[in-house]
Protein backbone atom coordinates (compact mmCIF):
# COMPACT_ATOMS: atom_id res chain seq x y z
CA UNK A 1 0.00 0.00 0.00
CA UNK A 2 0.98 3.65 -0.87
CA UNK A 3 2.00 6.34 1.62
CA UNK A 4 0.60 9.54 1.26
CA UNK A 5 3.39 11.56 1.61
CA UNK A 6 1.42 14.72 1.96
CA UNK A 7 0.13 13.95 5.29
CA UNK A 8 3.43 11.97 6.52
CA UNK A 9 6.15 14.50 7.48
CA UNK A 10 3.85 17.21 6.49
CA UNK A 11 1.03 16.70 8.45
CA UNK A 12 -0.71 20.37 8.94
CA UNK A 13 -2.56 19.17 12.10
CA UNK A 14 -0.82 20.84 15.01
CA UNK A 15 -2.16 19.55 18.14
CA UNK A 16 -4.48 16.63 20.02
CA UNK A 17 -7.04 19.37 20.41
CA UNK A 18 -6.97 20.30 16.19
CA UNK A 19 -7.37 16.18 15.83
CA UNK A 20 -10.16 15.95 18.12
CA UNK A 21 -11.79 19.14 16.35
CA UNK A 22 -11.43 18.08 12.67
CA UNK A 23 -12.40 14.15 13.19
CA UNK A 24 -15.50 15.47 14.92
CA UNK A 25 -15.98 18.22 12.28
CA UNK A 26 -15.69 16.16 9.33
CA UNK A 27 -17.87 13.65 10.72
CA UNK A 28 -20.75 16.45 11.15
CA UNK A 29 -19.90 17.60 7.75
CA UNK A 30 -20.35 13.76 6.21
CA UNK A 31 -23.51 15.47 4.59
CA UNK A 32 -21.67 18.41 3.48
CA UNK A 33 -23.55 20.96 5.61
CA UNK A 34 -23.11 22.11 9.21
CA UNK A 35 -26.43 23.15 11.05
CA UNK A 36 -26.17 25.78 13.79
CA UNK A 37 -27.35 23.23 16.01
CA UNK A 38 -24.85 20.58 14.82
CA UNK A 39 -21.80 23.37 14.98
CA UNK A 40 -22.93 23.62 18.95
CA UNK A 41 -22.92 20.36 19.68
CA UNK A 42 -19.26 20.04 18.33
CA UNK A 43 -18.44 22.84 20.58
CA UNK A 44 -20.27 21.42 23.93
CA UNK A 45 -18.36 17.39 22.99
CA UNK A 46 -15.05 19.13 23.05
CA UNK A 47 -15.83 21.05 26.49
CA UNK A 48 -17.38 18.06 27.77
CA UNK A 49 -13.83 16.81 28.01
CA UNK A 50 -11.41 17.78 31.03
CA UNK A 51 -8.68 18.57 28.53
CA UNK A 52 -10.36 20.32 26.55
CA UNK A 53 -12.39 22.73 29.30
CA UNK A 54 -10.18 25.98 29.31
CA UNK A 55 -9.03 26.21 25.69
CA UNK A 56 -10.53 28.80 22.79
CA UNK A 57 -11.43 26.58 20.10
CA UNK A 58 -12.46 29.59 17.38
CA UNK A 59 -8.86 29.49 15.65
CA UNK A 60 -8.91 25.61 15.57
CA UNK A 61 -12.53 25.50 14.14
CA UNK A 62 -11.33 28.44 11.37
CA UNK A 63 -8.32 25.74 10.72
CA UNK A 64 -11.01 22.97 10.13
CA UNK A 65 -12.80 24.63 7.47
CA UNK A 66 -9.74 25.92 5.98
CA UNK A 67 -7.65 22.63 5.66
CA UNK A 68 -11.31 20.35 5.22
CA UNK A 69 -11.58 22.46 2.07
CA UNK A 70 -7.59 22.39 0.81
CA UNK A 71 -7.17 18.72 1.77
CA UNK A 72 -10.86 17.26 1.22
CA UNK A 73 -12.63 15.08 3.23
CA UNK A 74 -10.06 12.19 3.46
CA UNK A 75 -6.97 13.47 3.55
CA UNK A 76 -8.29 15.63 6.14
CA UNK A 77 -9.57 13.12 8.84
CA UNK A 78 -6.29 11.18 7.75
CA UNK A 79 -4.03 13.60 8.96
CA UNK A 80 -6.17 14.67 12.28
CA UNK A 81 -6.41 10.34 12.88
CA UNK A 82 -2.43 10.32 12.10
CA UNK A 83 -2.40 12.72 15.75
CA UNK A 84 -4.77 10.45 18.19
């Protein structure tokens, strides 16, 4: 089997918290739409979590939408899964 070399040694995911964020994010987005309702519910998982209770998770959700649109669906919850 191939190696994607784009996520290996270049992986754009920068932290556990940015993995948690864009496996849950592109798991909401499977249908290619994000309700209000659904984008809130990401939010109050990730808080739900002791690790995750103090830290400002706007930048990481801009980084989501950003890199889930460069990388595509995929690549994208390959290279957040390549961090957990």
């Amino acid at each position: 089997m191939e190696k994607d070399t784009t996520i290996i040694g270049e992986n754009p995911i920068q932290s556990e918290a940015e993995a948690w964020l864009g496996i849950l994010y592109t798991c909401i987005k499977a249908d290619h739409y994000i309700s209000e309702a659904e984008s809130k519910s990401l939010t109050r998982i990730l808080y739900s979590k002791e690790k995750f209770k103090n830290m400002d998770f706007g930048p990481y959700y801009e980084t989501a939408v950003s890199l889930y649109r460069e990388l595509g669906q995929l690549k994208y919850i390959k290279a957040c899964c390549s961090w957990i």
